[in-house]
Structure formats: C-alpha cells, structure tokens
PDB file of N, CA and C in Angstrom:
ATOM      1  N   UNK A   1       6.168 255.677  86.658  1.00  0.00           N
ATOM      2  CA  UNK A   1       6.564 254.673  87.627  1.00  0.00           C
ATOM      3  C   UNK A   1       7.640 253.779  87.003  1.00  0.00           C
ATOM      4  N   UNK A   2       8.732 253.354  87.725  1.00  0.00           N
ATOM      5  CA  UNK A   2       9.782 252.577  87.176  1.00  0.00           C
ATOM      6  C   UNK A   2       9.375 251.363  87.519  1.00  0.00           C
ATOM      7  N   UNK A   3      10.245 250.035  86.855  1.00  0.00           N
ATOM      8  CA  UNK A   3       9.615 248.937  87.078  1.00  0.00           C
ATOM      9  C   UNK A   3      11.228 248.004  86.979  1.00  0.00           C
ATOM     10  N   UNK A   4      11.315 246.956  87.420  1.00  0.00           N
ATOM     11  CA  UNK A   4      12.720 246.520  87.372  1.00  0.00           C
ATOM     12  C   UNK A   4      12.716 245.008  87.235  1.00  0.00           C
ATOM     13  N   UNK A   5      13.153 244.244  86.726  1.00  0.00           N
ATOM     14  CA  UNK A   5      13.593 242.804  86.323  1.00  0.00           C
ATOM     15  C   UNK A   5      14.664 242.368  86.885  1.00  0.00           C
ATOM     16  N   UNK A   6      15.432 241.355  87.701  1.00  0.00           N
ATOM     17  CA  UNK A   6      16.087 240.903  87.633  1.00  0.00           C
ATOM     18  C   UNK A   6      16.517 239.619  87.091  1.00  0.00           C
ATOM     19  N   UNK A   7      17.753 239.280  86.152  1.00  0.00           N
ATOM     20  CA  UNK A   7      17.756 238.182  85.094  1.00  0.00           C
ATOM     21  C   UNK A   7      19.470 238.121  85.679  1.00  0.00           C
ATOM     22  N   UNK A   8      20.217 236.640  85.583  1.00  0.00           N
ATOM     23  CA  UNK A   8      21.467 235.799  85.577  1.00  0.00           C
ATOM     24  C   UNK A   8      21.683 235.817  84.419  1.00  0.00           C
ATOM     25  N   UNK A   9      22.687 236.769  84.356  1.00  0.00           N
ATOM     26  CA  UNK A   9      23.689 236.447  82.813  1.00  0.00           C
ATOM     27  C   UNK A   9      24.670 235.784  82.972  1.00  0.00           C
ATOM     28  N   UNK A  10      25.193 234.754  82.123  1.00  0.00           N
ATOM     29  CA  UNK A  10      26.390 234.505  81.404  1.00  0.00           C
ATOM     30  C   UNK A  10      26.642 234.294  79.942  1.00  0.00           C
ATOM     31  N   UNK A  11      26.794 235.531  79.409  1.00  0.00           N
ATOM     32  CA  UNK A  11      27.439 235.472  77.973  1.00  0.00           C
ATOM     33  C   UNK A  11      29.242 235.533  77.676  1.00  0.00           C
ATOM     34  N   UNK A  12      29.499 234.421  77.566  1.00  0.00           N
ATOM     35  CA  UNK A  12      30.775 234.555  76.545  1.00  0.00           C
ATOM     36  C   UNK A  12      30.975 235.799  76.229  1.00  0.00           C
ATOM     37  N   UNK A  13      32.312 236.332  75.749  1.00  0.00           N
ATOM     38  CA  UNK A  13      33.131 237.277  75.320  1.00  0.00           C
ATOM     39  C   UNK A  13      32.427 237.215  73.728  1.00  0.00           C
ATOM     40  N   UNK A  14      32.954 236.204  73.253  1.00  0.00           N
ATOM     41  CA  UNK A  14      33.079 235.552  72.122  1.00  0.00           C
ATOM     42  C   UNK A  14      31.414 235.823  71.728  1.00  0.00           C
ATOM     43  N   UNK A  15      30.452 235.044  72.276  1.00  0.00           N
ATOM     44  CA  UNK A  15      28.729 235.578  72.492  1.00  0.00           C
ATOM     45  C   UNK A  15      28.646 236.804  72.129  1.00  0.00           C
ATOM     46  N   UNK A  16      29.020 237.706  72.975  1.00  0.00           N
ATOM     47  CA  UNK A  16      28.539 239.056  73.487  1.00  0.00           C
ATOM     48  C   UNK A  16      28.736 239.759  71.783  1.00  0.00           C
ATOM     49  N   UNK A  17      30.316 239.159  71.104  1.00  0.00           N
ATOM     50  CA  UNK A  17      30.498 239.734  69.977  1.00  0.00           C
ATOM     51  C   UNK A  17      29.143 239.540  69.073  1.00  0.00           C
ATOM     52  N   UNK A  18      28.496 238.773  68.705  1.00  0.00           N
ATOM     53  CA  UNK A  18      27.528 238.806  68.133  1.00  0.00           C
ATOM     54  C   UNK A  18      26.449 239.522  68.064  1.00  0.00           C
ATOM     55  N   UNK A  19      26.053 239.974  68.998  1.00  0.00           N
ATOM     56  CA  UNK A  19      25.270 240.925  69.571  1.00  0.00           C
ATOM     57  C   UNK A  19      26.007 242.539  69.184  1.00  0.00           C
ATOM     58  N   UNK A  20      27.212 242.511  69.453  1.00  0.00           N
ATOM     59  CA  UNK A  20      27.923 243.547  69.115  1.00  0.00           C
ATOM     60  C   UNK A  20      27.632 244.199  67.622  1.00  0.00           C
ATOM     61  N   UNK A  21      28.282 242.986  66.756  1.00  0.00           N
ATOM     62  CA  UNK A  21      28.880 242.952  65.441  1.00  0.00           C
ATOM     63  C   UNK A  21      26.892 243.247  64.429  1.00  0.00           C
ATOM     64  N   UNK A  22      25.914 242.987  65.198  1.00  0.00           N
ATOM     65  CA  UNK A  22      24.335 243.488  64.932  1.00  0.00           C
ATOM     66  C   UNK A  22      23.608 242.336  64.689  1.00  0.00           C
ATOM     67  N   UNK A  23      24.391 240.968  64.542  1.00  0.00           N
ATOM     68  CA  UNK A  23      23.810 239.498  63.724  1.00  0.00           C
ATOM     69  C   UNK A  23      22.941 239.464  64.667  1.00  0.00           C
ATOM     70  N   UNK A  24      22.696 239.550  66.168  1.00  0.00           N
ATOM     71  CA  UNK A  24      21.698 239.051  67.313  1.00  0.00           C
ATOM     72  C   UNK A  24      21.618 240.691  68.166  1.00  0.00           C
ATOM     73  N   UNK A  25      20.106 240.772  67.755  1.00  0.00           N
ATOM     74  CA  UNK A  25      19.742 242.352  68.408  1.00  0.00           C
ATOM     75  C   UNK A  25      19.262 241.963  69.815  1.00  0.00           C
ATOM     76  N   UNK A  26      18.586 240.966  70.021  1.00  0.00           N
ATOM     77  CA  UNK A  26      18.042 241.012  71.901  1.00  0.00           C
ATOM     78  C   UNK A  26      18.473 239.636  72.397  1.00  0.00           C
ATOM     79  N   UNK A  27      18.468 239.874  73.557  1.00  0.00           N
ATOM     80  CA  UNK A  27      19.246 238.789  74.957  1.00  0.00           C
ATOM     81  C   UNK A  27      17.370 238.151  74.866  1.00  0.00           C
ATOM     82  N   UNK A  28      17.605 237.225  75.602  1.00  0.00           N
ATOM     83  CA  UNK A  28      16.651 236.162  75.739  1.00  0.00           C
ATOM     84  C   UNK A  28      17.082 235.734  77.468  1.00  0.00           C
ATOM     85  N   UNK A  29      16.692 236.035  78.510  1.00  0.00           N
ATOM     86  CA  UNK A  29      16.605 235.840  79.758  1.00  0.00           C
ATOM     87  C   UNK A  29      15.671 235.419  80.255  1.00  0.00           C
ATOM     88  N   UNK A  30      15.723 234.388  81.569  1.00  0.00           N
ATOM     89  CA  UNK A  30      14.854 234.279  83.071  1.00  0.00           C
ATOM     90  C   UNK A  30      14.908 234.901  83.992  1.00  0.00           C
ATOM     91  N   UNK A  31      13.559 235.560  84.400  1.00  0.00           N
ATOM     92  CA  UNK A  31      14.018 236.287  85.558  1.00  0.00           C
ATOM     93  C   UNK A  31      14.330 235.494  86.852  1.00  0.00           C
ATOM     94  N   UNK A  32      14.509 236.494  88.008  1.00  0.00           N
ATOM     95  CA  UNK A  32      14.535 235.741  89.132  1.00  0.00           C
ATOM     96  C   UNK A  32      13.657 234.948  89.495  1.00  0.00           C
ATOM     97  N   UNK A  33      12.342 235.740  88.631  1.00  0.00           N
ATOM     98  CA  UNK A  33      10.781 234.954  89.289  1.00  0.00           C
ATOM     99  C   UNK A  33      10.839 233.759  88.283  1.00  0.00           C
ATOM    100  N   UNK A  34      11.275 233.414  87.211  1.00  0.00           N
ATOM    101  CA  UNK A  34      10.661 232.461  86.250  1.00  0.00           C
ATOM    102  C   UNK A  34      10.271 233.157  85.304  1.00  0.00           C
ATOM    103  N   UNK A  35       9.933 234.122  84.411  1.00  0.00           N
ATOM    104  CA  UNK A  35       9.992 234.765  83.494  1.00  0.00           C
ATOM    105  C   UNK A  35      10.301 235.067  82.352  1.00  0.00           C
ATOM    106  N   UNK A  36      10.568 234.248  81.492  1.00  0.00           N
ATOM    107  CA  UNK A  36      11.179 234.824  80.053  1.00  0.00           C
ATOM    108  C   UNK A  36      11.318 236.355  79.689  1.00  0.00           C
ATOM    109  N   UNK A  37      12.118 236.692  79.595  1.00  0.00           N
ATOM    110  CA  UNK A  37      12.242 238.339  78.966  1.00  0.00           C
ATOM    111  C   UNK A  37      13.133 238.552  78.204  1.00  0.00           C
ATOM    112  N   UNK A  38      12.777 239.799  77.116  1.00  0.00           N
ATOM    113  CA  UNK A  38      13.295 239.707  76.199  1.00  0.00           C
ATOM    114  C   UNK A  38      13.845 241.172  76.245  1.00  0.00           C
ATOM    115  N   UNK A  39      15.087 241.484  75.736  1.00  0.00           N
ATOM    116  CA  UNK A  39      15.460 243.174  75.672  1.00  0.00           C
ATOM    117  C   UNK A  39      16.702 243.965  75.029  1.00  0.00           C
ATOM    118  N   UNK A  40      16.649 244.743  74.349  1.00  0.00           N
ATOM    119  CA  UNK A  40      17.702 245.385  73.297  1.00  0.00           C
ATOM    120  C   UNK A  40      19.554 244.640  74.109  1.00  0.00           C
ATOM    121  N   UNK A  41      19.719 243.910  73.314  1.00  0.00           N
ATOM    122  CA  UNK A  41      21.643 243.382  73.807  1.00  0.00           C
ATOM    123  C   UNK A  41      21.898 245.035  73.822  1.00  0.00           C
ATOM    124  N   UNK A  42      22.041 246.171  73.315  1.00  0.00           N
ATOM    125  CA  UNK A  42      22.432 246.813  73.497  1.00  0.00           C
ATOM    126  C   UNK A  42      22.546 247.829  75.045  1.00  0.00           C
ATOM    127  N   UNK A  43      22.226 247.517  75.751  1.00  0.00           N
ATOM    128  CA  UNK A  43      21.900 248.042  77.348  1.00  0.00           C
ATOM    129  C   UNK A  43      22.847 247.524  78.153  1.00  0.00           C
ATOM    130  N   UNK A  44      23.459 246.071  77.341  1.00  0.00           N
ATOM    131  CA  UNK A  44      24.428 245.817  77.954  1.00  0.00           C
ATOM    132  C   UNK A  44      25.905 245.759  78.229  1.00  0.00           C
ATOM    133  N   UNK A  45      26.517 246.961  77.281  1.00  0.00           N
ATOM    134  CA  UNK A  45      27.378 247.549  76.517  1.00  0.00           C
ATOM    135  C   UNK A  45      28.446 247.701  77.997  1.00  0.00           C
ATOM    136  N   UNK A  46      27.738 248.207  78.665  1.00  0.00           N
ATOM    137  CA  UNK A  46      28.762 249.054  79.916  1.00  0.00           C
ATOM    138  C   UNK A  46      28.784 247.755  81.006  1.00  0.00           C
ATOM    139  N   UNK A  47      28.540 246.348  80.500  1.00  0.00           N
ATOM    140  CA  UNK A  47      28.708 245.568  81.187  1.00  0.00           C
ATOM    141  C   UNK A  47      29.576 244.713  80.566  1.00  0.00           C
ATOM    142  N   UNK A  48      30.095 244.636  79.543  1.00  0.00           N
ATOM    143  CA  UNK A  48      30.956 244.080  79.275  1.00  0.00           C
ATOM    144  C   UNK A  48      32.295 243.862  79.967  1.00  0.00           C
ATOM    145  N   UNK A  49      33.051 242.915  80.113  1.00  0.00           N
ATOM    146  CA  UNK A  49      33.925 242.336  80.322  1.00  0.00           C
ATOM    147  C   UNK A  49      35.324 241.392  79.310  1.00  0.00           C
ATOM    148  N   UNK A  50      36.330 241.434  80.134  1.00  0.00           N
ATOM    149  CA  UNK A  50      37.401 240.648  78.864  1.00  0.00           C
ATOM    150  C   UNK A  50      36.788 239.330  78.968  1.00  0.00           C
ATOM    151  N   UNK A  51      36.081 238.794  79.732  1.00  0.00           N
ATOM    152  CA  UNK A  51      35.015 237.318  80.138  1.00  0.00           C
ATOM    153  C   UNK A  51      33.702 237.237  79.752  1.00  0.00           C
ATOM    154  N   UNK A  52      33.449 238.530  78.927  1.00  0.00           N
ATOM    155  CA  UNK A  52      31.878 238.469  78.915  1.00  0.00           C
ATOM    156  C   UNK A  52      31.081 239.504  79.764  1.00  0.00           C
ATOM    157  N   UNK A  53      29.730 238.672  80.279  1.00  0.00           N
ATOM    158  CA  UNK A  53      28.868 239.049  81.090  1.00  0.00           C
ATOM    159  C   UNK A  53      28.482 238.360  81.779  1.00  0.00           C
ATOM    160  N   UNK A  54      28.831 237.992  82.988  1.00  0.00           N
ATOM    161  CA  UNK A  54      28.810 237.543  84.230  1.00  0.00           C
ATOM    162  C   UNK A  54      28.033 237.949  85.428  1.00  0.00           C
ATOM    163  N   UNK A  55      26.734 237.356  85.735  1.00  0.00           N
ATOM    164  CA  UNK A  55      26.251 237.910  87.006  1.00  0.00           C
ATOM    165  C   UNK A  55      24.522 238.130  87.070  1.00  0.00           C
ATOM    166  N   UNK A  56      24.453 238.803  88.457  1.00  0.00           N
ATOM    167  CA  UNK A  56      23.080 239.055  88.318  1.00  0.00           C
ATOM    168  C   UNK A  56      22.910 240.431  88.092  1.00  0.00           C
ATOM    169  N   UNK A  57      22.230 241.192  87.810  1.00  0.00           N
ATOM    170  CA  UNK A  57      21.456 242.538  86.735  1.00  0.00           C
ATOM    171  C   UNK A  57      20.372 242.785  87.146  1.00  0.00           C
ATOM    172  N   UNK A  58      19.761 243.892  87.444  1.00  0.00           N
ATOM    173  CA  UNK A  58      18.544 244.196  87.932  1.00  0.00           C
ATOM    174  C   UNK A  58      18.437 245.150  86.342  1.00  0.00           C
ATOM    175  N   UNK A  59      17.735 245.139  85.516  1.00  0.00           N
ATOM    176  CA  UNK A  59      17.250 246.129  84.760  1.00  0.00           C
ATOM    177  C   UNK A  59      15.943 247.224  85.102  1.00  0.00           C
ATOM    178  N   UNK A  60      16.066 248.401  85.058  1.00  0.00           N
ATOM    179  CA  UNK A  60      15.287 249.439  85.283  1.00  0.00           C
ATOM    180  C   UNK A  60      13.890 249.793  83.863  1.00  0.00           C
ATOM    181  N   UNK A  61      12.919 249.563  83.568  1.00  0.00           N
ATOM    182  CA  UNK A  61      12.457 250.355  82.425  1.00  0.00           C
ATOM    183  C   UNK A  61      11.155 250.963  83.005  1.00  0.00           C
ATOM    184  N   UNK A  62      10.461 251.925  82.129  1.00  0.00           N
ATOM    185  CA  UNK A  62       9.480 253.200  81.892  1.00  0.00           C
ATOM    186  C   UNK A  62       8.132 252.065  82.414  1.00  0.00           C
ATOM    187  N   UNK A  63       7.227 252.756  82.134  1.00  0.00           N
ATOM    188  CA  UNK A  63       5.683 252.039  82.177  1.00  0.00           C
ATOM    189  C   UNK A  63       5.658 251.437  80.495  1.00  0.00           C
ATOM    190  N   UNK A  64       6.415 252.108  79.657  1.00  0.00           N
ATOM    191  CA  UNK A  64       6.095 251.715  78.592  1.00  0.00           C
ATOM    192  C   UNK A  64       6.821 250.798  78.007  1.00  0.00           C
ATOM    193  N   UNK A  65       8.134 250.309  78.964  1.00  0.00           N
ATOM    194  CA  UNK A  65       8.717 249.213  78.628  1.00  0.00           C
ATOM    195  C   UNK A  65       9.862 249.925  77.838  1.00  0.00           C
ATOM    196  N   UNK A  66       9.936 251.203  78.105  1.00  0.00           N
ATOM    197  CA  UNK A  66      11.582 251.450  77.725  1.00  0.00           C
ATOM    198  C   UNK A  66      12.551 251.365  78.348  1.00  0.00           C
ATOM    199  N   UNK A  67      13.774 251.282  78.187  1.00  0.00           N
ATOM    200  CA  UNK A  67      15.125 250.792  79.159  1.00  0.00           C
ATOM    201  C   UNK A  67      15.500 252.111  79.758  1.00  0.00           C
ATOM    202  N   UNK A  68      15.782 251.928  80.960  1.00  0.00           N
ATOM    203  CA  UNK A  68      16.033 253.253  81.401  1.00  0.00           C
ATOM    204  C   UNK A  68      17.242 252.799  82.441  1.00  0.00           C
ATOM    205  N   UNK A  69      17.909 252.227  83.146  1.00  0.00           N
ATOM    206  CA  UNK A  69      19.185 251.611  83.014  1.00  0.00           C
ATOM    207  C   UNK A  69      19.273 250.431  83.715  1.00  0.00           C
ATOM    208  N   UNK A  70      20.662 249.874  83.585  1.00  0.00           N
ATOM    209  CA  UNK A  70      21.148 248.653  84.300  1.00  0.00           C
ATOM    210  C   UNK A  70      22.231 248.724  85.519  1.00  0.00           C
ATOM    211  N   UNK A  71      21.732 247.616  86.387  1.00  0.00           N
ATOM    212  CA  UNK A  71      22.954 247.635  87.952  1.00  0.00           C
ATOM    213  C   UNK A  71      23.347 246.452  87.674  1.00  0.00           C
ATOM    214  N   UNK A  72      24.719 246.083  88.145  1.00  0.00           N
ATOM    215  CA  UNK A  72      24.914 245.254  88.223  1.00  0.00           C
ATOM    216  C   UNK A  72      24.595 244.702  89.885  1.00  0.00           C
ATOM    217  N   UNK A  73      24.317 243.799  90.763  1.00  0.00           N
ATOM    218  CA  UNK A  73      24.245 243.138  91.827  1.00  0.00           C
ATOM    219  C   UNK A  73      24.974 242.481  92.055  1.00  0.00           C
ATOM    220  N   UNK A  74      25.962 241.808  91.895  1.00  0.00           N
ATOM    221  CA  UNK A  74      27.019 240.908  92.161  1.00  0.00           C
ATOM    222  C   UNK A  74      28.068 241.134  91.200  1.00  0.00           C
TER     223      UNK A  74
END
C-alpha cells in the first residue's frame, strides 16, 4: 500500500547546496496536517531549481517508509 505526505518547501539555492555538498542528509518539514517529517534531501534532486525549492510536494513512500517518489503540486 502507498502512503503520501504533503509538506511546503522553500529552500534557497544556496540551502539546497548543503544538502547537496552531504554536510545536511535530511529536510525537516510540516505537513499539510501539522506534522513534523523527516526524509532523505536526496529525493529532492529532480526538484531543484536556479531558486531552489519552491512549493507544495506530495511525497509517495512503501508501508515501510521507503521513498518511492515525488510530485510536485504547484
């Protein structure tokens, strides 16, 4: 069964590098509901931008809490 999160990003360009470069391995988000969640920065690779990461994101993962992909929504 799939299961899905939605979380509001805005990371900096400049941000996002950090995450890149390995110093910061996971994003720290709210979901839509109120939620803290936590999940590999790396998922968010194909969302990058010359601005960053901008927007709302529905993330997809397993029963077991593996990432299985990302939409963007806006």
């Amino acid at each position: 069964m799939t299961k899905a999160i939605t979380v509001s990003l805005n990371i900096s360009a400049s941000e996002y590098q950090r995450y890149y470069r390995g110093s910061v391995a996971h994003v720290l988000a709210t979901t839509a509901e109120g939620l803290k969640v936590r999940f590999p920065a790396n998922v968010l690779q194909k969302m990058v931008t010359h601005d960053g990461i901008r927007g709302r994101f529905t993330i997809m993962f397993d029963d077991n809490g593996r990432f299985l992909q990302i939409q963007r929504l806006d």
